[in-house]
N, C-alpha and C. Protein backbone atom coordinates (compact mmCIF):
# COMPACT_ATOMS: atom_id res chain seq x y z
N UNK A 1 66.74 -51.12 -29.65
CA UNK A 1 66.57 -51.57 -28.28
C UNK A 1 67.25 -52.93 -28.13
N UNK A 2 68.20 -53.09 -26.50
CA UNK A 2 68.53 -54.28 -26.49
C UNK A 2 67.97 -54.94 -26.29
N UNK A 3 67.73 -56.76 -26.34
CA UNK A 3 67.04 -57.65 -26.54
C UNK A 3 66.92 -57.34 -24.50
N UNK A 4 67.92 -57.05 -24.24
CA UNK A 4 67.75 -57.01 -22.50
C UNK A 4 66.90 -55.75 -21.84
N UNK A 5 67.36 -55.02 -22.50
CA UNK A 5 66.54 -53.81 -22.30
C UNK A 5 64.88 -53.63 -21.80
N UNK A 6 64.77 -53.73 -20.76
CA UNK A 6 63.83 -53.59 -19.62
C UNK A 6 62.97 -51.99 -19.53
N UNK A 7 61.44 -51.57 -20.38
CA UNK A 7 61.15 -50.32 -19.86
C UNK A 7 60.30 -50.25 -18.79
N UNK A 8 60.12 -49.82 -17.77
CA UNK A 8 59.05 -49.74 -16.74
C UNK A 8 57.76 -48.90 -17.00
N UNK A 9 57.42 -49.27 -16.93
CA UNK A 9 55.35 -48.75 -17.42
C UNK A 9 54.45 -49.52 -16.26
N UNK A 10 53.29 -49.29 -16.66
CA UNK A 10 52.44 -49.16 -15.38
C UNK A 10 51.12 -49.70 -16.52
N UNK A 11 50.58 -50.60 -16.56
CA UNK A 11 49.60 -50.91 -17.57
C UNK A 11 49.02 -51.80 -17.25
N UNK A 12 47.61 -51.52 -17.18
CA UNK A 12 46.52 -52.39 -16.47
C UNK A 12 46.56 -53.65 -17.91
N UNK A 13 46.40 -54.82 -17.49
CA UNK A 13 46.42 -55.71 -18.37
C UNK A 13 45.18 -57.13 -18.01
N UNK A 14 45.16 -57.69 -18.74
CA UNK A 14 44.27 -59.45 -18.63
C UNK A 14 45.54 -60.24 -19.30
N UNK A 15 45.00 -61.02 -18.73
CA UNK A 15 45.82 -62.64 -18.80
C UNK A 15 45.03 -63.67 -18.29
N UNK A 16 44.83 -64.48 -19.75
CA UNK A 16 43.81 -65.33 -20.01
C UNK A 16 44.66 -66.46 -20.42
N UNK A 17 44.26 -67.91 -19.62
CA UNK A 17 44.75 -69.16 -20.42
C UNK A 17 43.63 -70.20 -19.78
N UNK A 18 43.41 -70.47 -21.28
CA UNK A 18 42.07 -71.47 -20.96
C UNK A 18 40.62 -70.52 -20.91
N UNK A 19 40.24 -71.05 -19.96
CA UNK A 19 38.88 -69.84 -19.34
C UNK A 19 39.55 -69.63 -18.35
N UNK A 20 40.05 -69.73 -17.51
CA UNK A 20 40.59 -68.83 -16.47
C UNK A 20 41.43 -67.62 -16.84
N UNK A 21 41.20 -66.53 -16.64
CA UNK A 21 41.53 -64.85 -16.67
C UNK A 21 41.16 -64.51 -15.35
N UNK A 22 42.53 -63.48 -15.30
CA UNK A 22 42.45 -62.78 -14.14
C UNK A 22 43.17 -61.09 -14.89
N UNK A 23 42.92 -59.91 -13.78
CA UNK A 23 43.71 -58.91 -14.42
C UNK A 23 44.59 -58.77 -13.55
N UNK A 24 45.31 -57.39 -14.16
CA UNK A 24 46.77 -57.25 -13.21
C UNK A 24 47.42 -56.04 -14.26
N UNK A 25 48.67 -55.46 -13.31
CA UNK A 25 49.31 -54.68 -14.17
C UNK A 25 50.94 -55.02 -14.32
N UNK A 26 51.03 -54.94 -15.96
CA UNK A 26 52.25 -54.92 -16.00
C UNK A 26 53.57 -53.76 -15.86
N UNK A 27 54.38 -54.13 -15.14
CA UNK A 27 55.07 -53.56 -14.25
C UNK A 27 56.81 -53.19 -15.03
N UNK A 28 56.55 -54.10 -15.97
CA UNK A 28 58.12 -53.88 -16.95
C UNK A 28 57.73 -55.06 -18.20
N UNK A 29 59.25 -54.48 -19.29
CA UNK A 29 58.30 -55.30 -20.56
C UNK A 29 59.78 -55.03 -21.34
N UNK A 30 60.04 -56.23 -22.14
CA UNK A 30 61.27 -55.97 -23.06
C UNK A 30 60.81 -56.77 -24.14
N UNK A 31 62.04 -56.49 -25.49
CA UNK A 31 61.17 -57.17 -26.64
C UNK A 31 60.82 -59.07 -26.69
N UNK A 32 61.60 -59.44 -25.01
CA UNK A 32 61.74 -61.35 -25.14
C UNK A 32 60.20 -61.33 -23.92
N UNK A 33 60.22 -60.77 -22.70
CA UNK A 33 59.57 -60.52 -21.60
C UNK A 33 58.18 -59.24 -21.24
N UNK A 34 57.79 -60.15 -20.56
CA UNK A 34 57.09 -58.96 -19.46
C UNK A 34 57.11 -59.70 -17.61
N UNK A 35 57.06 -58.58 -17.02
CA UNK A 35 56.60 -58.75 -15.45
C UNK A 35 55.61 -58.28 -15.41
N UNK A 36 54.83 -58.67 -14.69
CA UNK A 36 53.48 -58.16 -14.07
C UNK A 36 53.36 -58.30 -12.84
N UNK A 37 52.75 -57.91 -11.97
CA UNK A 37 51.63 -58.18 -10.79
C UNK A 37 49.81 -58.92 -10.90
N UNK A 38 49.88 -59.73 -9.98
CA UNK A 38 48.36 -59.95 -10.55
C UNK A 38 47.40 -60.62 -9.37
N UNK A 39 46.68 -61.14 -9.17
CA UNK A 39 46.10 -62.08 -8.07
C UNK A 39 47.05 -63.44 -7.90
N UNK A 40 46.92 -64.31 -6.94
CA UNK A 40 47.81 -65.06 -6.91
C UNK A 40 47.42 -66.21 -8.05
N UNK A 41 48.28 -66.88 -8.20
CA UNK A 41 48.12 -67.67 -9.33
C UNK A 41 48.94 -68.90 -9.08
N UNK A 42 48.24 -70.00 -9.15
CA UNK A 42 49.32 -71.49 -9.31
C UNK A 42 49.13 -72.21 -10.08
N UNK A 43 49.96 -71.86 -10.89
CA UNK A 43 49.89 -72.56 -12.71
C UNK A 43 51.88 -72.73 -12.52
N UNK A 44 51.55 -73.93 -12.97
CA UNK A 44 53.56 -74.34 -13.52
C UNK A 44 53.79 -73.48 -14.43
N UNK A 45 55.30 -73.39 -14.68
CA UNK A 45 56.16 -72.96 -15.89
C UNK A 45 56.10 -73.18 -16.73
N UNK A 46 55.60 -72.64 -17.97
CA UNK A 46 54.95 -73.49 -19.12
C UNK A 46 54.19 -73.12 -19.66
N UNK A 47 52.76 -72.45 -18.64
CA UNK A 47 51.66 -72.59 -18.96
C UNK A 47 51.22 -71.17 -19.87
N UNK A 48 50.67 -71.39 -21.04
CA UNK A 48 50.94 -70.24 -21.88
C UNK A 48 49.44 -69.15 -21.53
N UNK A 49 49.73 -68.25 -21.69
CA UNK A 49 48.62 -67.29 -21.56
C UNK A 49 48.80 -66.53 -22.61
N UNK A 50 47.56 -66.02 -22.90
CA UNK A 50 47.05 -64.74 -23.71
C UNK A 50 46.87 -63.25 -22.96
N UNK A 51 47.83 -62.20 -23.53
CA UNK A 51 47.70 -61.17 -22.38
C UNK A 51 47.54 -60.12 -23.28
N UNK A 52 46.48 -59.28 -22.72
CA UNK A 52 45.74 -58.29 -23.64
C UNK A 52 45.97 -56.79 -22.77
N UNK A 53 46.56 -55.96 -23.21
CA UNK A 53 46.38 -54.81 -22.53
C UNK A 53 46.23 -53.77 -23.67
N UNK A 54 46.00 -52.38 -23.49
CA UNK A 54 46.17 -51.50 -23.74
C UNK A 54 47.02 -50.12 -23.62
N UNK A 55 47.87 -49.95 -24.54
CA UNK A 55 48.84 -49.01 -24.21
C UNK A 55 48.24 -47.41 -24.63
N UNK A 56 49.10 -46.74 -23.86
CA UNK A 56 47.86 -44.74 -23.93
C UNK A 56 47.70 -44.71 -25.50
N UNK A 57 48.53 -45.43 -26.65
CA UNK A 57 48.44 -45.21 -28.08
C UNK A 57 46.42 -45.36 -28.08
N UNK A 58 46.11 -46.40 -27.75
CA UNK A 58 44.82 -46.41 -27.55
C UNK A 58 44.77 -47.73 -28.10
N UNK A 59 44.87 -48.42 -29.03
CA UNK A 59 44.47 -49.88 -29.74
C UNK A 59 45.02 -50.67 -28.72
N UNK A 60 44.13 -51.88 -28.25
CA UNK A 60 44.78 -53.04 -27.58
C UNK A 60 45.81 -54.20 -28.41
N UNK A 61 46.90 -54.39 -27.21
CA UNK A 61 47.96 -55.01 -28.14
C UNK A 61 47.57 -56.72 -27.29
N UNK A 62 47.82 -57.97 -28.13
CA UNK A 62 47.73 -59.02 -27.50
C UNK A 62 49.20 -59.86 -27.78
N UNK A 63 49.51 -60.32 -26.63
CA UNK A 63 50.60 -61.35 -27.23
C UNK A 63 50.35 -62.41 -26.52
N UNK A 64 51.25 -63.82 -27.30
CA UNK A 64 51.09 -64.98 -26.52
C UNK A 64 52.40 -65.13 -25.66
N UNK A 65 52.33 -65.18 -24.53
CA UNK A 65 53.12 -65.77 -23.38
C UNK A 65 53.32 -66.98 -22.98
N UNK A 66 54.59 -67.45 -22.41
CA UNK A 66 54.56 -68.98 -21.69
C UNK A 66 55.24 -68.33 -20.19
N UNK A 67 54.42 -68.65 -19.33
CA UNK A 67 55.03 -68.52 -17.85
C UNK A 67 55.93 -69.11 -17.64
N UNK A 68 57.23 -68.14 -17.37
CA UNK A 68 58.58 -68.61 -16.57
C UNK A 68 58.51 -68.60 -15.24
N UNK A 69 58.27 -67.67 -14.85
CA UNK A 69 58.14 -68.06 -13.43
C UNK A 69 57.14 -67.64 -12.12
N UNK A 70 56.35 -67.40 -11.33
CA UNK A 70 55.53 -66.24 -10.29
C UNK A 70 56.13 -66.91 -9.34
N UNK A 71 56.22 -65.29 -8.12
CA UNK A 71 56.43 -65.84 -6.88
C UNK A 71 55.08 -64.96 -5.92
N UNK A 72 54.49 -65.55 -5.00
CA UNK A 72 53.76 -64.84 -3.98
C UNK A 72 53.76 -64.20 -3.03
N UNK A 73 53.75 -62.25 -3.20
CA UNK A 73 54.37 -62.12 -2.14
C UNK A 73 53.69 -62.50 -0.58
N UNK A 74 55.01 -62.54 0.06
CA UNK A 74 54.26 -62.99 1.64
C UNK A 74 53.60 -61.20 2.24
N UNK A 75 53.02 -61.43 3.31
CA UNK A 75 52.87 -62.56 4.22
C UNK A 75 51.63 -63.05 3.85
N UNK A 76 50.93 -62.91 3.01
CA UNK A 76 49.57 -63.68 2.79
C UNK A 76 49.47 -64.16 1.87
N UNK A 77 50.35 -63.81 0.72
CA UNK A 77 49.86 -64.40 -0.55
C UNK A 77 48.97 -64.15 -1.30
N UNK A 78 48.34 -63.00 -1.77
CA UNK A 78 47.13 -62.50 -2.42
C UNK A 78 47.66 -62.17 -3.36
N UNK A 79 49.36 -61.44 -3.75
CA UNK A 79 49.11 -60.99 -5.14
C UNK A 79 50.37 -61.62 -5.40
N UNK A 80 50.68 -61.99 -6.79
CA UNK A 80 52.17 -62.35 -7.00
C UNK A 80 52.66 -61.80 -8.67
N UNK A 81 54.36 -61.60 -8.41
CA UNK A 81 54.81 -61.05 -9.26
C UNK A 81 55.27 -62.75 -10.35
N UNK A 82 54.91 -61.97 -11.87
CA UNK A 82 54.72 -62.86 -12.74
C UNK A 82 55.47 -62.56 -13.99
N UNK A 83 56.52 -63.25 -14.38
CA UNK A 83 57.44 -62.89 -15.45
C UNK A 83 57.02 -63.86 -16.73
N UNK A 84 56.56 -63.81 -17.61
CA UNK A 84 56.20 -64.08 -19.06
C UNK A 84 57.27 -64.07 -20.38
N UNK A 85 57.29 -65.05 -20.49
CA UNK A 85 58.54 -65.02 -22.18
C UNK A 85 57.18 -64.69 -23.06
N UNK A 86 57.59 -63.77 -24.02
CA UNK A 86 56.65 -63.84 -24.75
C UNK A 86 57.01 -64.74 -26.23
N UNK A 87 55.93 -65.20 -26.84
CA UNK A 87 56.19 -66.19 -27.55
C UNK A 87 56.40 -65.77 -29.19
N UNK A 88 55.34 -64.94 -29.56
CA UNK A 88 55.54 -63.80 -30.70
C UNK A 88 55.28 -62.48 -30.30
N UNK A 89 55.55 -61.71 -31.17
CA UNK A 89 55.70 -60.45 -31.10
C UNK A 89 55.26 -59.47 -32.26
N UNK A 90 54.08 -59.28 -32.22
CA UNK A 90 53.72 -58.77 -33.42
C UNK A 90 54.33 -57.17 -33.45
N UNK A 91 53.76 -57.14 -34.99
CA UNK A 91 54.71 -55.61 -35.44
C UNK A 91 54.29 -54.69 -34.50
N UNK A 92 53.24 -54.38 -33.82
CA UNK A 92 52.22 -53.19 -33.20
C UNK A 92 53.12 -53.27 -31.89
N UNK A 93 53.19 -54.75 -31.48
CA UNK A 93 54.11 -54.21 -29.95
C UNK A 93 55.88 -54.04 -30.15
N UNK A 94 56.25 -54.23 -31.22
CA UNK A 94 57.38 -53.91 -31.65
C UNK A 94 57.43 -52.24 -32.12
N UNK A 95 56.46 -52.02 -32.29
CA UNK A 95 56.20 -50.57 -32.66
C UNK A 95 56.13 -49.67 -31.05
N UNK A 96 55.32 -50.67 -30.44
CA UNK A 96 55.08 -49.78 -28.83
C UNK A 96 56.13 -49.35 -28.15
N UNK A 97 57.00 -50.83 -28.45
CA UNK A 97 58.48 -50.74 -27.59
C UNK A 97 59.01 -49.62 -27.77
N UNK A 98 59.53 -49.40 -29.30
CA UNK A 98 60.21 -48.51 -29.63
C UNK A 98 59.73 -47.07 -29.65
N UNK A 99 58.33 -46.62 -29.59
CA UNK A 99 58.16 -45.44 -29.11
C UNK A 99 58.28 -45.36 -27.28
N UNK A 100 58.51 -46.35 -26.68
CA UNK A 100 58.71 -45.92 -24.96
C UNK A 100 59.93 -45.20 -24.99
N UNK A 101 60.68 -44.20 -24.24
CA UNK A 101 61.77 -43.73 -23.89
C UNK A 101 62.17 -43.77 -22.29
């Protein structure tokens, strides 16, 4: 898989930094990234989260993230799309990747 290589999935997830957690689903995922959707959120670029989901394999996978960027969509602002560098990558979601097609 390319390092760019983008799969689209649909996966209910948490994203936790600090005590503040909220859920959301992630919406696309490559071996550097993920996007998600989630409640709105205003945290700077930077701010690292812990994001826990579960893929249909069944075991929950966790990685650490640093937020690159969210935007809110209009017109109200309730949910916003949220792109994540991920920071490591353990073997299990390196394993997930490569069984998606």
């Amino acid at each position: 898989m390319s390092p760019l290589s983008k799969k689209i999935v649909n996966l209910r997830a948490e994203f936790c930094c600090g005590s503040f957690c909220c859920n959301g689903l992630i919406e696309n995922l490559s071996e550097e990234n993920i996007c998600c959707t989630t409640t709105s959120i205003n945290l700077s670029p930077g701010t690292e989260f812990h994001v826990k989901f579960h893929p249909d394999s069944g075991d929950a996978l966790h990685l650490d993230c640093k937020l690159k960027w969210s935007y809110k969509y209009p017109p109200h602002g309730i949910t916003s799309i949220v792109s994540m560098e991920i920071m490591n990558q353990p073997t299990q979601y390196k394993t997930f990747l490569e069984s998606l097609t």
